[in-house]
N, C-alpha and C. Protein backbone atom coordinates (compact mmCIF):
# COMPACT_ATOMS: atom_id res chain seq x y z
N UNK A 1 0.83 -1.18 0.00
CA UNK A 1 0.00 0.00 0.00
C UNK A 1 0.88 1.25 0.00
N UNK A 2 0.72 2.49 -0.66
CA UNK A 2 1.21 3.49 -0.89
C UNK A 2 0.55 4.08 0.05
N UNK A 3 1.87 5.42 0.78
CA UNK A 3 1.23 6.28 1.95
C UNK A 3 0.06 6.87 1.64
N UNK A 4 -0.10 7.67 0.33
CA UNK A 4 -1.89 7.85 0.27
C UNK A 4 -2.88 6.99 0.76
N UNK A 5 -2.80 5.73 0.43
CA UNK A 5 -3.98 4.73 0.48
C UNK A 5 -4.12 4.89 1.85
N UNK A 6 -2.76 4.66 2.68
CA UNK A 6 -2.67 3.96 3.95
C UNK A 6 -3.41 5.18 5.07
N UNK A 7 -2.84 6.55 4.30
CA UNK A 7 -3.36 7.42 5.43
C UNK A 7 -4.71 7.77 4.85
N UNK A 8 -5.31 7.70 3.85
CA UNK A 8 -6.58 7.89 3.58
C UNK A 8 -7.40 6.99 4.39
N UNK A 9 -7.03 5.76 4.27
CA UNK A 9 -8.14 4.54 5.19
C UNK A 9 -8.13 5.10 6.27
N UNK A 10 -6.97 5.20 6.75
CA UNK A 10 -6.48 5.16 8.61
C UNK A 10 -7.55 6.77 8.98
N UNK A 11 -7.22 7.90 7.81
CA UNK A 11 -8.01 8.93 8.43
C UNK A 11 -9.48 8.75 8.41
N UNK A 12 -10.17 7.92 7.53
CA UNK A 12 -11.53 7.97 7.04
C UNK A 12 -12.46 6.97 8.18
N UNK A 13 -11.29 5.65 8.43
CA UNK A 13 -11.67 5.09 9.67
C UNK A 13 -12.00 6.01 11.16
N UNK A 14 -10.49 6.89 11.55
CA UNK A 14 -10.66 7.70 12.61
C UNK A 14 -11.99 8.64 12.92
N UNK A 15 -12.31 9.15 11.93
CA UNK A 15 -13.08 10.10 11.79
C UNK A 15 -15.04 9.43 11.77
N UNK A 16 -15.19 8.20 11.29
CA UNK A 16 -16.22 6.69 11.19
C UNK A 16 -16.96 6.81 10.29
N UNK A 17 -16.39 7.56 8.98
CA UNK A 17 -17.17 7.43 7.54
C UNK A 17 -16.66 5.97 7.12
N UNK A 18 -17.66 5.83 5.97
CA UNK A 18 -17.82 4.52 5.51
C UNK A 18 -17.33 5.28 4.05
N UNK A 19 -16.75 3.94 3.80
CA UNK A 19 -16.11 3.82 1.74
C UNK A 19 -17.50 4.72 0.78
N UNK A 20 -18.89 4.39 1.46
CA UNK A 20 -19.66 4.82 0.77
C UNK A 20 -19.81 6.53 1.07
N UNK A 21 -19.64 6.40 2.70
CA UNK A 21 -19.90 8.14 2.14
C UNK A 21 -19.32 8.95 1.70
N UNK A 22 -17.70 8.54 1.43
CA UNK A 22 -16.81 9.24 0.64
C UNK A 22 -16.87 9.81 -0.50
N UNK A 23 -17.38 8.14 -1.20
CA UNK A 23 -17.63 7.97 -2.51
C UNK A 23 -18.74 8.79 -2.87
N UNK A 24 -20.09 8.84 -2.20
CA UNK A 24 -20.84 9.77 -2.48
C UNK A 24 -20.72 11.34 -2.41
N UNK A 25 -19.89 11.90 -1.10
CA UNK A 25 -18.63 13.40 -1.46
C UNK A 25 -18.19 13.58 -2.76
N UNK A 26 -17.75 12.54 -3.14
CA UNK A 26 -16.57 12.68 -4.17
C UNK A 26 -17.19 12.17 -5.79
N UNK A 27 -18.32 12.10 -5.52
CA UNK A 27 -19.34 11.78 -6.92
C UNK A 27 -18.82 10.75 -7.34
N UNK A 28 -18.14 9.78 -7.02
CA UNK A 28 -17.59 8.66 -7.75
C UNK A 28 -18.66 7.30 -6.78
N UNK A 29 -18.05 6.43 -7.56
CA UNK A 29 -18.86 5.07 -7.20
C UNK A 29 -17.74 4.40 -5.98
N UNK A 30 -18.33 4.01 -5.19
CA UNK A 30 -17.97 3.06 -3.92
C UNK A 30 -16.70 2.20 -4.73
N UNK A 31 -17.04 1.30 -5.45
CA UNK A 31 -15.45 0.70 -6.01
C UNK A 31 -14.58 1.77 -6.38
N UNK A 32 -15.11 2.33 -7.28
CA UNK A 32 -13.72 3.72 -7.25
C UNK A 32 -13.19 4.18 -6.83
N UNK A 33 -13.61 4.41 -5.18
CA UNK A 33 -12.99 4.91 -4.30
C UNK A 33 -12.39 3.76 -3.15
N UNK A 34 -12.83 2.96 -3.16
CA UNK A 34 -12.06 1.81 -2.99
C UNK A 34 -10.79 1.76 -3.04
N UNK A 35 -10.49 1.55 -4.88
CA UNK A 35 -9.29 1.86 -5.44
C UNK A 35 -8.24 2.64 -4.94
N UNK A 36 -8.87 3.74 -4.44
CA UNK A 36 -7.97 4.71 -3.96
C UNK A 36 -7.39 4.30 -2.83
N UNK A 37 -8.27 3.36 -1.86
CA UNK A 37 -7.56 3.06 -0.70
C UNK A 37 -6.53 1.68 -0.67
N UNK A 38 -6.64 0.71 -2.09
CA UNK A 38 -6.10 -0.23 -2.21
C UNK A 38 -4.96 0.21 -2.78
N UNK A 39 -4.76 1.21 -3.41
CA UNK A 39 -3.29 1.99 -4.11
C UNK A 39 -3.39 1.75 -5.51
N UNK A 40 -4.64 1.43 -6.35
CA UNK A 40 -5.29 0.62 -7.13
C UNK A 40 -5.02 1.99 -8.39
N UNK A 41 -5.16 3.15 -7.65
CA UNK A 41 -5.60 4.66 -8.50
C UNK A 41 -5.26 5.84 -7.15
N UNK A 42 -5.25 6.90 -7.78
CA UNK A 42 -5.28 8.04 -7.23
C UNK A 42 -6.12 9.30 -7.56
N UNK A 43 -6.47 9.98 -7.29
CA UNK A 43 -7.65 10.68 -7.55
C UNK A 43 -6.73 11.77 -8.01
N UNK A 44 -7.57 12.67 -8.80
CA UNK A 44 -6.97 13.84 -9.47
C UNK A 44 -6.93 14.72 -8.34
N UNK A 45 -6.53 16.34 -9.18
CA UNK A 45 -6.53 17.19 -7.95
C UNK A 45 -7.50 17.86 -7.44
N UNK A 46 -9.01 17.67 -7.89
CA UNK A 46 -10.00 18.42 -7.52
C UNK A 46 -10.49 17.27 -6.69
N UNK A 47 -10.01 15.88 -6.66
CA UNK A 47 -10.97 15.18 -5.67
C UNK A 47 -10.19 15.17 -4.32
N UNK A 48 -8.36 15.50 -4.65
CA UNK A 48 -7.71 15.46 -3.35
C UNK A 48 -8.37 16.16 -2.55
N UNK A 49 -8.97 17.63 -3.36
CA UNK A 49 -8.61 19.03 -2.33
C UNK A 49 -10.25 18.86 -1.67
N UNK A 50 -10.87 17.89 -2.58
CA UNK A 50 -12.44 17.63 -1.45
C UNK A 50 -12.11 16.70 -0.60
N UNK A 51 -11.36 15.98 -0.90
CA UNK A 51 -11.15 14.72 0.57
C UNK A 51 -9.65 15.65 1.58
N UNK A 52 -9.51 16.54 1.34
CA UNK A 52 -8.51 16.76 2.27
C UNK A 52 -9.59 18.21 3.13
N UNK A 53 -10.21 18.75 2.55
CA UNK A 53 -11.41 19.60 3.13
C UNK A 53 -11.98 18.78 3.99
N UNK A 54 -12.93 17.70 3.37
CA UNK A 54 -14.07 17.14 4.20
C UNK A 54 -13.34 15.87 5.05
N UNK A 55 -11.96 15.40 5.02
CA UNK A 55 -11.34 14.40 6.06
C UNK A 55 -10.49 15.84 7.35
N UNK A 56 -10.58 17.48 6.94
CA UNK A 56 -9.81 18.32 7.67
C UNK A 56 -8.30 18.01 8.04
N UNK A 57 -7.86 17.32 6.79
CA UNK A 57 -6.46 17.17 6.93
C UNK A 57 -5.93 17.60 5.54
N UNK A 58 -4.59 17.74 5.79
CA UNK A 58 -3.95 18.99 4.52
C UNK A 58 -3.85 17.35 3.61
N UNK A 59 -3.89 18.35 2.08
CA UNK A 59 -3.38 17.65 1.03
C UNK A 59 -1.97 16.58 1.07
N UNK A 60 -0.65 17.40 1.54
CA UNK A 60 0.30 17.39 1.78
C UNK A 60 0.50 15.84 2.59
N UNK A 61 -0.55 15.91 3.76
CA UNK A 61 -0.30 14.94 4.61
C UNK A 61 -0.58 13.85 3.71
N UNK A 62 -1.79 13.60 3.22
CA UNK A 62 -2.56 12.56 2.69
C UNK A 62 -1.44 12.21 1.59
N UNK A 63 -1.01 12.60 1.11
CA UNK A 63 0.44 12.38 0.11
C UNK A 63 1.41 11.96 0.44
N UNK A 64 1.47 12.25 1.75
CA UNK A 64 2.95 11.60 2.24
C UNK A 64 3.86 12.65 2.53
N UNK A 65 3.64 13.90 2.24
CA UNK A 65 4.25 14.99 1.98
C UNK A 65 4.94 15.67 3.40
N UNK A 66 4.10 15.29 4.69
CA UNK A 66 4.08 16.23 6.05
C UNK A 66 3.76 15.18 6.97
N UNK A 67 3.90 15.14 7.67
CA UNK A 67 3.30 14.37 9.28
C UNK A 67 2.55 15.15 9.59
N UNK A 68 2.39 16.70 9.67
CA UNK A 68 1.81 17.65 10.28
C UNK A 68 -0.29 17.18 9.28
N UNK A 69 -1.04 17.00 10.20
CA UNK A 69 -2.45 16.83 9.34
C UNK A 69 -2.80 17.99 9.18
């Protein structure tokens, strides 16, 4: 698993959304976003900057980029 995937699950778990309500945020379908957490795909940059809004953690982190969320 790539640090995206890993800190996307780990944050989406913390926080107690489900794969589906992401997927429904992010207008994509439940497997699609799946993907994202299996390291399967990565989302462009307009879906980062909605999952790093609505998870309240920076882009940066979710990338691997910062420790700082």
């Amino acid at each position: 698993m790539s640090t995206f995937s890993e800190r996307l699950q780990q944050v989406r778990k913390e926080q107690g959304f489900s794969r589906k309500e992401i997927a429904d945020i992010l207008e994509i379908t439940p497997r699609a976003y799946q993907y994202y957490e299996e390291g399967k795909r990565e989302p462009n940059y307009d879906k980062l900057v909605v999952l790093a809004r609505y998870l309240k953690v920076s882009s940066d982190y979710l990338l691997g980029l910062s420790d700082d969320r």
